[in-house]
Protein backbone atom coordinates (compact mmCIF):
# COMPACT_ATOMS: atom_id res chain seq x y z
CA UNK A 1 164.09 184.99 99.80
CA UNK A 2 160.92 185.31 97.82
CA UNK A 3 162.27 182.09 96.04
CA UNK A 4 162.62 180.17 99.53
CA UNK A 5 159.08 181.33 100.60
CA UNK A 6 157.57 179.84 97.09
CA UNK A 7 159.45 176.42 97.98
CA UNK A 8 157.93 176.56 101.23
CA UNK A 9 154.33 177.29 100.57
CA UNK A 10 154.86 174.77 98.15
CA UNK A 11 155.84 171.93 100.06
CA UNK A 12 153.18 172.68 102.99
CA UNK A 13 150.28 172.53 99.86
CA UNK A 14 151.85 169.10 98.96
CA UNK A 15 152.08 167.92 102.06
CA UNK A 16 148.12 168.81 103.07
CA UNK A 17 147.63 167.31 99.64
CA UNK A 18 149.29 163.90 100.43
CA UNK A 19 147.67 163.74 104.11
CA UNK A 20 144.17 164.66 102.88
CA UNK A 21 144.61 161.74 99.61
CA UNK A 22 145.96 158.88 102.17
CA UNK A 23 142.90 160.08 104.61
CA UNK A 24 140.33 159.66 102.00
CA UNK A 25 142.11 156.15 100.69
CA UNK A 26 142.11 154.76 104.53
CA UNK A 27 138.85 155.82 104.65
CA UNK A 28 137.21 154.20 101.41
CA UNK A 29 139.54 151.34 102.28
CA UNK A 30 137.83 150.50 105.54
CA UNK A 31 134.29 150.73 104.51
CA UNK A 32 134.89 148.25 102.13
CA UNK A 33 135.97 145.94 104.43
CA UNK A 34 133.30 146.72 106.66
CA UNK A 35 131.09 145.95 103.60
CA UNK A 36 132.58 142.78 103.12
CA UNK A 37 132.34 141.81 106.68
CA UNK A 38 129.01 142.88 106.48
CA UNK A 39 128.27 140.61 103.58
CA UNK A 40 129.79 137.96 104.70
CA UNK A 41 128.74 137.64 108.24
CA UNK A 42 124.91 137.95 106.36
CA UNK A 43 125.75 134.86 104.18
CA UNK A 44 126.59 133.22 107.46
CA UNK A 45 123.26 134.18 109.18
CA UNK A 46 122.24 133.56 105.74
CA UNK A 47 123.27 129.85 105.35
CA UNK A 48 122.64 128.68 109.13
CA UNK A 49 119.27 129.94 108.33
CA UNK A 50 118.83 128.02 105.44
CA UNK A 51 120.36 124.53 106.92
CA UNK A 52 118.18 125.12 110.17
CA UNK A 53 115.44 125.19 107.98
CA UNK A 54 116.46 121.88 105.85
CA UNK A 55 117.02 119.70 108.46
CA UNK A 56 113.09 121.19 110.25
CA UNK A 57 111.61 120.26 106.94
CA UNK A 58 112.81 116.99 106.97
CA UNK A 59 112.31 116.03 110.31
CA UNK A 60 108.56 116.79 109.18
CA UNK A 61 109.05 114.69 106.25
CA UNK A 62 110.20 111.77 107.99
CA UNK A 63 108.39 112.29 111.79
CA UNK A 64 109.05 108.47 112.86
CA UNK A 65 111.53 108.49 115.20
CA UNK A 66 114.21 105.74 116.08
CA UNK A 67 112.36 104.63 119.40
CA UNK A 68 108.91 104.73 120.13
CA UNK A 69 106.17 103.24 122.08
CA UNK A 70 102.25 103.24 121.86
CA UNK A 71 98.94 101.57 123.06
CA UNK A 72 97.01 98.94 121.13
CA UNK A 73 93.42 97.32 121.49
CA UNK A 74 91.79 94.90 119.64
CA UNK A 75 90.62 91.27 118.75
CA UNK A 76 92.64 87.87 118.75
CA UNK A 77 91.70 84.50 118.61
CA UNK A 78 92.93 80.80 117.10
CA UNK A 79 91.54 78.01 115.14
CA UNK A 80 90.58 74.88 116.81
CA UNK A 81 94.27 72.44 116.86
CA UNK A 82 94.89 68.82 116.11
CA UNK A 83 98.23 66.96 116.36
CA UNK A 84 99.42 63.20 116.36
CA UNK A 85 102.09 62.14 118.62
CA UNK A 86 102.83 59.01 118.83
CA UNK A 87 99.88 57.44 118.09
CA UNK A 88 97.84 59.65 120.68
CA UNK A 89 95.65 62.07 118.75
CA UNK A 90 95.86 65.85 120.88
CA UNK A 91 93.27 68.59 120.14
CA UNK A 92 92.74 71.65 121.52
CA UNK A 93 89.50 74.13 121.15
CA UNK A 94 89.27 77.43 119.07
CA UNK A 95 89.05 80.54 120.98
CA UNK A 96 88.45 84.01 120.72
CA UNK A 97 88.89 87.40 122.94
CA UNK A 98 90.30 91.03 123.45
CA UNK A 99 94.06 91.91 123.52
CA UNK A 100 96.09 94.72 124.97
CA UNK A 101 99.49 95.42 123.77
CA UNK A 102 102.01 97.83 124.60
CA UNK A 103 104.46 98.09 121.68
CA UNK A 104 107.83 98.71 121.99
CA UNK A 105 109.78 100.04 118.70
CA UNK A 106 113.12 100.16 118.11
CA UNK A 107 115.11 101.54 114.71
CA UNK A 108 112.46 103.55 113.78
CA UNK A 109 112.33 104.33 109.60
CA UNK A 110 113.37 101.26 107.69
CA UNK A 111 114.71 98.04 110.10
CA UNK A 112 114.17 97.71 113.34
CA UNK A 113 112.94 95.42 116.43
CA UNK A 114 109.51 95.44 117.78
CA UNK A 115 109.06 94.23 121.58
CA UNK A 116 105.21 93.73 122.44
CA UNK A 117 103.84 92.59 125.36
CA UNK A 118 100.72 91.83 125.53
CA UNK A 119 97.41 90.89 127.71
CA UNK A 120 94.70 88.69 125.95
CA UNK A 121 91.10 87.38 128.00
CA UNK A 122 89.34 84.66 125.94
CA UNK A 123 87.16 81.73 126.47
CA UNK A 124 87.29 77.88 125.58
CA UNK A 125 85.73 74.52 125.67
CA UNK A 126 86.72 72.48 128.81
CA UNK A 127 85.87 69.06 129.76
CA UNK A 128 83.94 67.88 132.36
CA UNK A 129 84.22 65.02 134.20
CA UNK A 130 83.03 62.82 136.92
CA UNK A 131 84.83 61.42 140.11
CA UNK A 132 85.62 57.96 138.09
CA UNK A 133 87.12 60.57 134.95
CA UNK A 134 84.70 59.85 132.82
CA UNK A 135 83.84 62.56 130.63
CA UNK A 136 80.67 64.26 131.27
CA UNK A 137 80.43 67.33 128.55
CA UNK A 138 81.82 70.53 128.35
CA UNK A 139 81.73 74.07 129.63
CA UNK A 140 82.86 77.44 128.57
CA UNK A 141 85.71 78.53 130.58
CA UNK A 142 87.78 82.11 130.74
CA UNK A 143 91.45 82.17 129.72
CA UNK A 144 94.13 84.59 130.65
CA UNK A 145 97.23 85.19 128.97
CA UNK A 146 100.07 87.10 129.21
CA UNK A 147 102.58 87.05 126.42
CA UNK A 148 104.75 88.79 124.24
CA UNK A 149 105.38 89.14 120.94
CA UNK A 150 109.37 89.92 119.44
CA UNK A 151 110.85 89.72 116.06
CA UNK A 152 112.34 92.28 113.22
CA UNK A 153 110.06 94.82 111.88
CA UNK A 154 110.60 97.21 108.39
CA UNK A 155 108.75 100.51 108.28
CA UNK A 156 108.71 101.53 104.32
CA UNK A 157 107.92 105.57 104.31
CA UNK A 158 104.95 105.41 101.61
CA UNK A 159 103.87 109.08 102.21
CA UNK A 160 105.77 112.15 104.11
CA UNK A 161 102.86 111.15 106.74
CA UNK A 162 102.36 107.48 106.12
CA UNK A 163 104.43 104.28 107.13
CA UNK A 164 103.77 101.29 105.59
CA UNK A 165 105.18 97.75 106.85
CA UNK A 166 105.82 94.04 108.50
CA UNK A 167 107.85 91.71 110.72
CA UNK A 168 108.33 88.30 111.58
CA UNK A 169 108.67 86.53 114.98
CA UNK A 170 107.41 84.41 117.88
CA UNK A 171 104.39 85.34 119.92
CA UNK A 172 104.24 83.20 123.03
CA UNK A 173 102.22 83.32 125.92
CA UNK A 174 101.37 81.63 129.54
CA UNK A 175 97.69 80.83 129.95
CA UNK A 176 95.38 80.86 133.32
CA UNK A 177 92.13 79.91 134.50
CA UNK A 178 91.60 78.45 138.37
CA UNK A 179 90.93 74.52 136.71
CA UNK A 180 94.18 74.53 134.08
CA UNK A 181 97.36 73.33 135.94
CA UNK A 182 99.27 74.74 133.22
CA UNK A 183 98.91 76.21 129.85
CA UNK A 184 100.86 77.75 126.79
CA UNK A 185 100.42 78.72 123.31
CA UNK A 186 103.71 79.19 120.51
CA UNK A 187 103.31 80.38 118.00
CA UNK A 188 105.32 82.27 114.67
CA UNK A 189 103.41 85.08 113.59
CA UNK A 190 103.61 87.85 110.62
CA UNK A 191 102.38 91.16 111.36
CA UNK A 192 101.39 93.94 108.92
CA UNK A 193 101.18 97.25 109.91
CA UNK A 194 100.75 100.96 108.75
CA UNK A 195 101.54 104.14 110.93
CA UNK A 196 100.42 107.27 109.78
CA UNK A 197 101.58 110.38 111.69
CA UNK A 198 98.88 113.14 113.33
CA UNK A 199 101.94 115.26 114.13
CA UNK A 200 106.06 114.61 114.61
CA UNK A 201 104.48 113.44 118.30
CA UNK A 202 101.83 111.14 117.78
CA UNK A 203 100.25 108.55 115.29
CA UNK A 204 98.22 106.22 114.26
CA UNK A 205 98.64 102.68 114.35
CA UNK A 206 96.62 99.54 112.62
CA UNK A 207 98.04 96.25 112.20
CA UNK A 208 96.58 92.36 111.65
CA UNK A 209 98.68 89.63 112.50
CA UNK A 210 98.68 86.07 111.29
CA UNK A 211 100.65 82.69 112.32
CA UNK A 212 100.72 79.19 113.36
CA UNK A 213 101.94 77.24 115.98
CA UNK A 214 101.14 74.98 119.06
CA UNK A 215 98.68 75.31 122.09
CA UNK A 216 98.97 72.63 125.00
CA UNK A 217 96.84 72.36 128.11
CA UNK A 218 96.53 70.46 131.29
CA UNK A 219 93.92 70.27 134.07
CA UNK A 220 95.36 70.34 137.50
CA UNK A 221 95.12 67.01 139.30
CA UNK A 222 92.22 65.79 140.86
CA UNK A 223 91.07 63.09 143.26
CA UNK A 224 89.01 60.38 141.89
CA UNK A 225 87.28 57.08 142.92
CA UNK A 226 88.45 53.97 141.52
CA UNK A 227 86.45 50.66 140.12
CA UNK A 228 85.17 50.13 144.34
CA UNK A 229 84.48 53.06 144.71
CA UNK A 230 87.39 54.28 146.92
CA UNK A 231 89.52 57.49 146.85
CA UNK A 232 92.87 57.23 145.07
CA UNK A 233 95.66 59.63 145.07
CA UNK A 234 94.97 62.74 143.00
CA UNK A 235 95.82 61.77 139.39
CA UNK A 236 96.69 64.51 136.19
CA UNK A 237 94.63 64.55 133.35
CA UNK A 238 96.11 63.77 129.61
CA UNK A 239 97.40 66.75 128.03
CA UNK A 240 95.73 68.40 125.26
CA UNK A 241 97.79 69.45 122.65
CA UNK A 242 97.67 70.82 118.82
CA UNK A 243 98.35 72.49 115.88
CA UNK A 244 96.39 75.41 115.05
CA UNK A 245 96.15 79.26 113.09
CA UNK A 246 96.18 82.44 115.20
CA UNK A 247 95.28 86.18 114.00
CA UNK A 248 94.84 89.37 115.46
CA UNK A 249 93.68 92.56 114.82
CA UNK A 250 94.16 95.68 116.36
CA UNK A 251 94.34 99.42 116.09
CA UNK A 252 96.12 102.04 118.47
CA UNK A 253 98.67 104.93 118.82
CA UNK A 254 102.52 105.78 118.74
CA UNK A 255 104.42 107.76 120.44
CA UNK A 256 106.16 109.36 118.52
């Protein structure tokens, strides 16, 4: 009996034994995987934090964004034009004036398009004339135009603030004034052009501009006296045409 109670007491000390090892093993074994989740659910926090952070820092590194418009204001004019057609000689006068733009971007950092239209006030010579057409002098009339300008456009990122660039394209515009029947200039340009950035929202904008192309006017018909002094039907004046040089200059904002 005393043998049987040994045996007993024995088994019941192994048993606590066993339940209190495999309690302390559970134990230790799920801390460490609530370490590890831990751990890794930091690296996660970790690394998210880390790319969020990359792709802020180069947004601010490269701020021009894929579209954009803006607001320019400057000075424009053209050299006086000459061109032969035909045998008839065509000239036209230089001007000079003020232009508005609104420019329209497109691609952003490297190629894109540029879209700008464009208001322009100016003044030229005009003939006078008598009611027989003969040519009495000249007089300093006010020109209107609206226009645009369109062509490619590469923006090279000199500085983390600073663009640097050009284009190529055709600037064309309609002219008016209450004596021209009709008016237009055409003209291929080349614009150069830096953009540096305030802020990812707004920047700076200057840009000159230089090309060549044609100009052509015409008066709106009139009704002159012929040779007997009598009124005849209302007759056009000759076109005046030419070659000639344009520039502009002007200096503005972007958005963004």
């Amino acid at each position: 009996m005393k043998i049987m109670s040994y045996l007993a007491g024995a088994s019941l000390a192994l048993g606590f034994y066993c339940l209190s090892t495999g309690s302390a093993e559970a134990q230790a074994s799920h801390a460490a995987v609530s370490n590890l989740g831990l751990v890794g659910s930091s690296g996660l926090v970790s690394a998210h934090s880390s790319q969020k952070d990359d792709v802020e820092e180069e947004a601010n590194r490269r701020p021009m964004g894929w579209a954009g418009i803006g607001l320019k204001v400057g000075a424009a004019g053209m050299s006086a034009g000459r061109l032969t057609v035909a045998g008839q000689e065509g000239r036209t006068s230089s001007r000079m004036g003020i232009q508005v733009s609104m420019p329209i971007n497109l691609g952003g950092d490297g190629f894109g398009w540029m879209l700008e239209p464009y208001f322009m006030q100016s003044a030229t010579n005009h003939d006078t004339v008598d009611a027989q057409g003969a040519v009495l002098g000249s007089e300093n009339v006010a020109l209107s135009a609206l226009g645009v300008y369109t062509g490619p456009t590469f923006n090279i990122h000199a500085m983390d603030e600073l663009y640097v660039g050009f284009g190529f394209g055709i600037k064309a515009a309609y002219l008016m004034n209450d004596s021209i029947d009709y008016a237009a200039d055409a003209y291929a340009r080349v614009p150069v052009h830096a953009t540096y950035y305030l802020s990812r929202r707004m920047a700076l904008v200057g840009e000159v501009g230089f090309g060549y192309g044609a100009s052509a006017f015409a008066d709106k018909p009139e009704a002159r006296l012929n040779a007997d002094s009598r009124r005849v039907e209302a007759v056009s004046a000759d076109p005046r045409f030419g070659l000639a040089y344009t520039w502009d200059a002007t200096v503005g904002i972007r958005l963004p």
